[in-house]
Protein backbone atom coordinates (compact mmCIF):
# COMPACT_ATOMS: atom_id res chain seq x y z
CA UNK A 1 -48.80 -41.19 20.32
CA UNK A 2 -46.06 -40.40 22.54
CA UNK A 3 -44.66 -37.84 20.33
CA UNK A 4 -47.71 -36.15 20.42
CA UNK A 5 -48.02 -35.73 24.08
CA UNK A 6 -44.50 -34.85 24.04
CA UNK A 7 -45.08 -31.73 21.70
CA UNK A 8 -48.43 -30.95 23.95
CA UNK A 9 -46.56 -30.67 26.84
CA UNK A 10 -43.89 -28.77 25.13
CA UNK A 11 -46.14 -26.20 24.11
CA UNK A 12 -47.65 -25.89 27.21
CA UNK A 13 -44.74 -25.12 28.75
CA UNK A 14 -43.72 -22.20 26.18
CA UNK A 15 -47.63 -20.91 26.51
CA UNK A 16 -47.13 -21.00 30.36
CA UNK A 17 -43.64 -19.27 30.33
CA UNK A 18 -44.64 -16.66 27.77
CA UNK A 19 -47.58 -15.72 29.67
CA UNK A 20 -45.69 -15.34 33.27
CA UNK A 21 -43.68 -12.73 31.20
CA UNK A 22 -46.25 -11.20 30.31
CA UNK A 23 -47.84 -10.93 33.68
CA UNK A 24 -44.70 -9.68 35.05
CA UNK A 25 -44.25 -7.04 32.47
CA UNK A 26 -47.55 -6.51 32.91
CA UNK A 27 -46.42 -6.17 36.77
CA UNK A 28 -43.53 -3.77 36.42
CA UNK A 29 -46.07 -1.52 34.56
CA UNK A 30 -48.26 -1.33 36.71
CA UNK A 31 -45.56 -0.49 39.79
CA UNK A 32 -43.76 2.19 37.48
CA UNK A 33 -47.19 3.48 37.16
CA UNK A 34 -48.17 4.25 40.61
CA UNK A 35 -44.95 5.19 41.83
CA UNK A 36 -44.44 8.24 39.18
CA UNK A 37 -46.82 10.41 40.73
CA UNK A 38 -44.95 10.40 44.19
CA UNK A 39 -41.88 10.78 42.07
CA UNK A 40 -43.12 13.90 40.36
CA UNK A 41 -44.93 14.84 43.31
CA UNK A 42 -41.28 15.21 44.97
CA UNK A 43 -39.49 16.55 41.97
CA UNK A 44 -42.45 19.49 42.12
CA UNK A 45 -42.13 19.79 46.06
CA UNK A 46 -38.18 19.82 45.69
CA UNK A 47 -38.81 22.53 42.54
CA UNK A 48 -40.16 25.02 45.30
């Protein structure tokens, strides 16, 4: 039985690592996203 909870608690810990990843590259999408528009926004400014 205590291998069992062992392997539980092991693949918690992968299913809880793997999804902060996923929320951060989730994050880091979502910041490159907003900030483009000022960027091109300055590129076009800078253009004229």
């Amino acid at each position: 039985m205590g291998h069992a909870v062992l392997n539980d608690f092991r693949a918690g810990f992968f299913l809880m690592v793997g999804l902060a990843i996923l929320v951060f590259i989730c994050a880091i999408a979502a910041i490159s996203a907003v900030m483009r528009p000022a960027r091109w926004a300055d590129r076009k400014l800078a253009q004229l």
